[in-house]
C-alpha atoms as a PDB file:
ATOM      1  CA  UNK A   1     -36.204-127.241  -3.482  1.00  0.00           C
ATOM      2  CA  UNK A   2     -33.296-124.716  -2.753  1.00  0.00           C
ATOM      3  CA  UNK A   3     -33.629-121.272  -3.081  1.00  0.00           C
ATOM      4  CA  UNK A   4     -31.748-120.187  -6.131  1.00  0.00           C
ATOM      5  CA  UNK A   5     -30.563-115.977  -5.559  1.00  0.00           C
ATOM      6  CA  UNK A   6     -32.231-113.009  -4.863  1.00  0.00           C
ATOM      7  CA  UNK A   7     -34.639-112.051  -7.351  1.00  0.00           C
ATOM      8  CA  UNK A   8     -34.944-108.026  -6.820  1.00  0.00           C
ATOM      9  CA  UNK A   9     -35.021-105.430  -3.927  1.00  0.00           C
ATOM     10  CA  UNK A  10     -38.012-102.942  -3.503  1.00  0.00           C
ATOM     11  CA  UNK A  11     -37.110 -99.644  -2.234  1.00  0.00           C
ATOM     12  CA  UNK A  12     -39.684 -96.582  -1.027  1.00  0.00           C
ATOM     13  CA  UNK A  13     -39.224 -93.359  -2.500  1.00  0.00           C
ATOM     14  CA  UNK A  14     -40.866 -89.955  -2.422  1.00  0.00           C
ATOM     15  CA  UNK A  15     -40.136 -88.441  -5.384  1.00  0.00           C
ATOM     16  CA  UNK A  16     -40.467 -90.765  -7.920  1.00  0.00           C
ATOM     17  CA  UNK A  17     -38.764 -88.509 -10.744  1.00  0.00           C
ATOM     18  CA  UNK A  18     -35.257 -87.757  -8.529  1.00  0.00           C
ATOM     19  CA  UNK A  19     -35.393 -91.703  -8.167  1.00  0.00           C
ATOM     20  CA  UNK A  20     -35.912 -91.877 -12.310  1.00  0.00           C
ATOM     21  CA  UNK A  21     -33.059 -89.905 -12.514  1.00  0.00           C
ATOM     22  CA  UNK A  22     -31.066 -91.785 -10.287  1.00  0.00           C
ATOM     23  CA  UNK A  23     -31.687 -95.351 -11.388  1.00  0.00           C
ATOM     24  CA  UNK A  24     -31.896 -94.967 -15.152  1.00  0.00           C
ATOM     25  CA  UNK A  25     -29.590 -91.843 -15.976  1.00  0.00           C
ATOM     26  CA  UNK A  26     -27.070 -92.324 -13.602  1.00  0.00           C
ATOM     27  CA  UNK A  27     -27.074 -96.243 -13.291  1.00  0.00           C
ATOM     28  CA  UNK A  28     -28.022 -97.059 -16.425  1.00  0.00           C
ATOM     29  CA  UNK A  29     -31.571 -99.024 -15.436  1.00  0.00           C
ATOM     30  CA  UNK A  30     -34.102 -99.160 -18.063  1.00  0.00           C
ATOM     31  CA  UNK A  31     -37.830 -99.138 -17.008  1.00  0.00           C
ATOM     32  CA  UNK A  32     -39.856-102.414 -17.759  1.00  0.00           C
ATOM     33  CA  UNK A  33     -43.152-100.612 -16.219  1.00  0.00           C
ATOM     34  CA  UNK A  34     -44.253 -97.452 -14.661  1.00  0.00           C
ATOM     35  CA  UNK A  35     -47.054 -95.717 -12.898  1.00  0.00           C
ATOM     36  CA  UNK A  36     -47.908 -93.047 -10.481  1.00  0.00           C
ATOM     37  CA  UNK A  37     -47.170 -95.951  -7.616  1.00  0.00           C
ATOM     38  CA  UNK A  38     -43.365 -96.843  -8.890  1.00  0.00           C
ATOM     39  CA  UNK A  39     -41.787 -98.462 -11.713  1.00  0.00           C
ATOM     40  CA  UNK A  40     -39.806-101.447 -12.373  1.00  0.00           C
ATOM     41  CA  UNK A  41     -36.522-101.160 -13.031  1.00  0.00           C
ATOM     42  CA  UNK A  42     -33.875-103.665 -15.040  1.00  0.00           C
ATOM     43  CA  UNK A  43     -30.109-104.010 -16.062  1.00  0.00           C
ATOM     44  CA  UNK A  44     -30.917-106.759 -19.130  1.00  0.00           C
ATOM     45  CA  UNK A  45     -33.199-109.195 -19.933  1.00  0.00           C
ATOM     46  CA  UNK A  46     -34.939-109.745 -16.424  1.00  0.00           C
ATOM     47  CA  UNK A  47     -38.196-108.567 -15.592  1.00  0.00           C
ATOM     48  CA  UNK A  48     -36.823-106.583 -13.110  1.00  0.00           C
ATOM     49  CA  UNK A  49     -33.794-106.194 -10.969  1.00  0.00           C
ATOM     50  CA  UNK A  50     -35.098-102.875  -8.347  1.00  0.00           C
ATOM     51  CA  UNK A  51     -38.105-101.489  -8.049  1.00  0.00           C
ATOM     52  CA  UNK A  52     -39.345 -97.891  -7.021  1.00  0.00           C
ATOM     53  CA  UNK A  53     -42.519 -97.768  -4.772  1.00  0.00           C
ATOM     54  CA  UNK A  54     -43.908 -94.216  -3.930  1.00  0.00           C
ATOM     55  CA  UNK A  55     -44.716 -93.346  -0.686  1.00  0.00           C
ATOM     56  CA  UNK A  56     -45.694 -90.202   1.400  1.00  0.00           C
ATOM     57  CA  UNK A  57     -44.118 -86.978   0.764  1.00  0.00           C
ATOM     58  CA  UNK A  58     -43.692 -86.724   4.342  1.00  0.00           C
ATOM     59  CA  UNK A  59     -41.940 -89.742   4.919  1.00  0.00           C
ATOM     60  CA  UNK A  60     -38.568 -90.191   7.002  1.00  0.00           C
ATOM     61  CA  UNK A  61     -35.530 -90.508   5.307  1.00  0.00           C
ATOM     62  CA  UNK A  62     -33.489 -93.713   6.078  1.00  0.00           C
ATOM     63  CA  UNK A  63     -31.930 -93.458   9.488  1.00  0.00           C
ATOM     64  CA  UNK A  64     -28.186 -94.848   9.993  1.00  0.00           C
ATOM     65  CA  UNK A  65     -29.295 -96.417  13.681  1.00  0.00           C
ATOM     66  CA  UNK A  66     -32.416 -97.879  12.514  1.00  0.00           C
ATOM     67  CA  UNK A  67     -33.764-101.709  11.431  1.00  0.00           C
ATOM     68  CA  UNK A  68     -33.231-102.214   8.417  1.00  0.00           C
ATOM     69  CA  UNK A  69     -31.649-102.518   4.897  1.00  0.00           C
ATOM     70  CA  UNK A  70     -28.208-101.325   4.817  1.00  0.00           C
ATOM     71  CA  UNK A  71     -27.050-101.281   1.094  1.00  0.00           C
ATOM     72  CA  UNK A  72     -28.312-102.852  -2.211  1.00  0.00           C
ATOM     73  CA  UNK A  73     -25.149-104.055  -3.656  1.00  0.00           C
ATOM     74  CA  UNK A  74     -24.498-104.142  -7.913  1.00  0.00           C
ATOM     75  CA  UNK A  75     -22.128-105.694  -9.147  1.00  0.00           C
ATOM     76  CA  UNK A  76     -20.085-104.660 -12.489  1.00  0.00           C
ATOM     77  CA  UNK A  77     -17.638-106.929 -14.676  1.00  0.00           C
ATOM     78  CA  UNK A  78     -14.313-104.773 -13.495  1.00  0.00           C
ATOM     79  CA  UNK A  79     -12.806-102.375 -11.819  1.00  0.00           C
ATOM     80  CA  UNK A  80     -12.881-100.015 -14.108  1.00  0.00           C
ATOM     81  CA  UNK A  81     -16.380-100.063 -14.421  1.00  0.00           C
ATOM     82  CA  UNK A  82     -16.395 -99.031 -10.291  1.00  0.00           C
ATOM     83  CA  UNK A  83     -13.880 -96.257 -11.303  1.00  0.00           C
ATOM     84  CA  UNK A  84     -16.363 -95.334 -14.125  1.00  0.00           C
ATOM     85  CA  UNK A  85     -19.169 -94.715 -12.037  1.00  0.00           C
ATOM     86  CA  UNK A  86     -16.870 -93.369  -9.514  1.00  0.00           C
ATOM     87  CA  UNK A  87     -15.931 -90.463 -12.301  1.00  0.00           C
ATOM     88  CA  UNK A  88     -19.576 -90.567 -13.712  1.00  0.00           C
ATOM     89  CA  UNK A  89     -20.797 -89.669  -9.960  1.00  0.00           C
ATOM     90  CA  UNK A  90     -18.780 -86.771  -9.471  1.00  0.00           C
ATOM     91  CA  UNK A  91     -20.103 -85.598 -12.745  1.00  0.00           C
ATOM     92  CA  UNK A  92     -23.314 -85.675 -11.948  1.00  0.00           C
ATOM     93  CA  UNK A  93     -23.219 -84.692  -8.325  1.00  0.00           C
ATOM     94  CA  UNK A  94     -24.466 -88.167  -6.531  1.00  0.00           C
ATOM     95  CA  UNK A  95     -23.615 -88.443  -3.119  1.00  0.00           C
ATOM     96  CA  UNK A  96     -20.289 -90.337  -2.747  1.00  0.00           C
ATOM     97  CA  UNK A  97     -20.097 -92.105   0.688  1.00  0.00           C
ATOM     98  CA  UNK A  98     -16.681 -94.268  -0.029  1.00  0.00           C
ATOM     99  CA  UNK A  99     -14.648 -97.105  -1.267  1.00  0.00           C
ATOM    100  CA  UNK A 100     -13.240-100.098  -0.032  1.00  0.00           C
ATOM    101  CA  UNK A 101     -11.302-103.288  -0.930  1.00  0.00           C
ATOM    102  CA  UNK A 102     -13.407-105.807   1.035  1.00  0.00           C
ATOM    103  CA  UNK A 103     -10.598-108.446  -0.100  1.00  0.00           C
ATOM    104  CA  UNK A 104     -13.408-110.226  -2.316  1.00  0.00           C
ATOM    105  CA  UNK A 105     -14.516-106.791  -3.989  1.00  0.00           C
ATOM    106  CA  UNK A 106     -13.538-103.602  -4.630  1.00  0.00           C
ATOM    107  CA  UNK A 107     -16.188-101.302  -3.856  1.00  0.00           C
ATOM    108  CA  UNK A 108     -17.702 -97.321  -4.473  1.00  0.00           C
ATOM    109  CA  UNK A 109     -20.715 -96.732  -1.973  1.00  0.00           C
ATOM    110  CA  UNK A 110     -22.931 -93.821  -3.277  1.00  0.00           C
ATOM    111  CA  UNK A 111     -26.558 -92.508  -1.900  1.00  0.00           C
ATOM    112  CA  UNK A 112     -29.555 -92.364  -3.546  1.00  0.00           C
ATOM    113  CA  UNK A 113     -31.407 -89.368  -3.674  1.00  0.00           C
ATOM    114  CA  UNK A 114     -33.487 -90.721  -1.228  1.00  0.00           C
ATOM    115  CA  UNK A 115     -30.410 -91.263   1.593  1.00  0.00           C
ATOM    116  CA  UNK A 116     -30.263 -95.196   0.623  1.00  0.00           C
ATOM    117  CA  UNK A 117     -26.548 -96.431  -0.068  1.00  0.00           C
ATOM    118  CA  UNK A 118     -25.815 -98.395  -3.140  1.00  0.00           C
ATOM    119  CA  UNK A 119     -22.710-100.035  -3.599  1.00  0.00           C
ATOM    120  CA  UNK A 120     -21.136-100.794  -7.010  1.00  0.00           C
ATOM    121  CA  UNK A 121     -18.228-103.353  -6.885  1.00  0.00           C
ATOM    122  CA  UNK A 122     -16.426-105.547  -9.121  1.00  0.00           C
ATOM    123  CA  UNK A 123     -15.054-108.908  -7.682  1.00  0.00           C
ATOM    124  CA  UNK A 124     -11.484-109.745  -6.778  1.00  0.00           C
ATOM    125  CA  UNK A 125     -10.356-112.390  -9.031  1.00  0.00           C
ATOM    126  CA  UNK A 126      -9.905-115.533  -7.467  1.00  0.00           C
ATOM    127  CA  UNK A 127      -6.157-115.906  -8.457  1.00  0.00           C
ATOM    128  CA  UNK A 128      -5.863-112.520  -6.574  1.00  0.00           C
ATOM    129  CA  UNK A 129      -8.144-113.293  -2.917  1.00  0.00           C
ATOM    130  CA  UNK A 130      -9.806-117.282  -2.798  1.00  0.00           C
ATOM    131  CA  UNK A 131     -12.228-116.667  -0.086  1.00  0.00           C
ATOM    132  CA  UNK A 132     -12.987-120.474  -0.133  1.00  0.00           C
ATOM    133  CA  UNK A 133      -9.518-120.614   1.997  1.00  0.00           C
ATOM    134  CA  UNK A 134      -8.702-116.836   2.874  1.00  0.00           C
ATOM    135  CA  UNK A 135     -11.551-116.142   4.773  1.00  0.00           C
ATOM    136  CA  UNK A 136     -14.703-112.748   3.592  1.00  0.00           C
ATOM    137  CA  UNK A 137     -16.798-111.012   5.803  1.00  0.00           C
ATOM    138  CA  UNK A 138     -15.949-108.041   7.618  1.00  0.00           C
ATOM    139  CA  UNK A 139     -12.664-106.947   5.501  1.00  0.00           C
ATOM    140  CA  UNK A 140     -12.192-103.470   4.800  1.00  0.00           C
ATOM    141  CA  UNK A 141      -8.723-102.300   3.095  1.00  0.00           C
ATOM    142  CA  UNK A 142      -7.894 -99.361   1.374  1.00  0.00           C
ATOM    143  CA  UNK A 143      -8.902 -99.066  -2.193  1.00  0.00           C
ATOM    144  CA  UNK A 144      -7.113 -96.232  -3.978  1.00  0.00           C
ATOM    145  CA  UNK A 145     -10.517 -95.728  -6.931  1.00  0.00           C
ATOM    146  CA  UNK A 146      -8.447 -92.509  -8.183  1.00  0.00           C
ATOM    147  CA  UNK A 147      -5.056 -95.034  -9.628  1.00  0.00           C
ATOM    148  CA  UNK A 148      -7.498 -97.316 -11.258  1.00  0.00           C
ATOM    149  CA  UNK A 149      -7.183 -96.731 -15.103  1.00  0.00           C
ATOM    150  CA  UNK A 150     -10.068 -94.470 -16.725  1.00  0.00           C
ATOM    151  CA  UNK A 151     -11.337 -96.636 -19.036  1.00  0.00           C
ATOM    152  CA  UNK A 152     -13.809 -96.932 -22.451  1.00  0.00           C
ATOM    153  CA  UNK A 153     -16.908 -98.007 -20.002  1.00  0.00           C
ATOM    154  CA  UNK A 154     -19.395 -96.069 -17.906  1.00  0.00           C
END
């Protein structure tokens, strides 16, 4: 009785509109359920892939030296996609943090409004990195987002 994948990620928010904003306009998330405690987010067909819980106003911001999650990572179908968002945050001033080739993605990290990093990423075909044989885990190359082509997607 294996465990099959993750099913979703619950994150604490205070603001539950900024996180709205965040998750469905710039992301693209579409809200299976919401109430004055959160909403349920999803990309398709699945019940749901992230959801928002809301918690004190007061609350402390996610600390970078603290227990922890570190990233929610999404994954997109290709680079240009990453670029995309890359573009698409600019435009709509979200917190870019970086990008990486991590030899089995390519990577954008932004933040939520809350401070919590999300990386979008596209995988490295296998013809291009097999990490079966090459090795993953603690790869970090440069990634040059800005020569990626703009493309129709975003």
């Amino acid at each position: 009785m294996p465990i099959r994948r993750v099913g979703h990620v619950v994150l604490k928010v205070r603001d539950l509109e900024k996180a709205r904003r965040f998750y469905c306009d710039f992301l693209g998330m579409t809200i299976g359920n919401a109430s004055d405690r959160g909403m349920f987010l999803r990309f398709n067909d699945y019940h749901h892939d992230i959801a928002i819980f809301k918690t004190g106003d007061d609350a402390d911001p996610p600390k970078e030296n603290q227990v922890g999650l570190v990233h929610v990572a999404l994954i997109t179908d290709n680079v240009e996609t990453v670029r995309a968002f890359y573009d698409r945050a600019k435009a709509m001033g979200v917190e870019v943090t970086g990008w990486t080739n991590h030899a089995i993605t390519n990577s954008l990290y932004v933040k939520d409004p809350e401070g919590n990093t999300i990386e979008i990423y596209a995988d490295v075909p296998m013809e291009e990195y097999n990490w079966p044989e090459q090795g993953m885990g603690f790869i970090s190359r440069p990634f040059d987002i800005e020569a990626v082509p703009v493309g129709q997607r975003g």
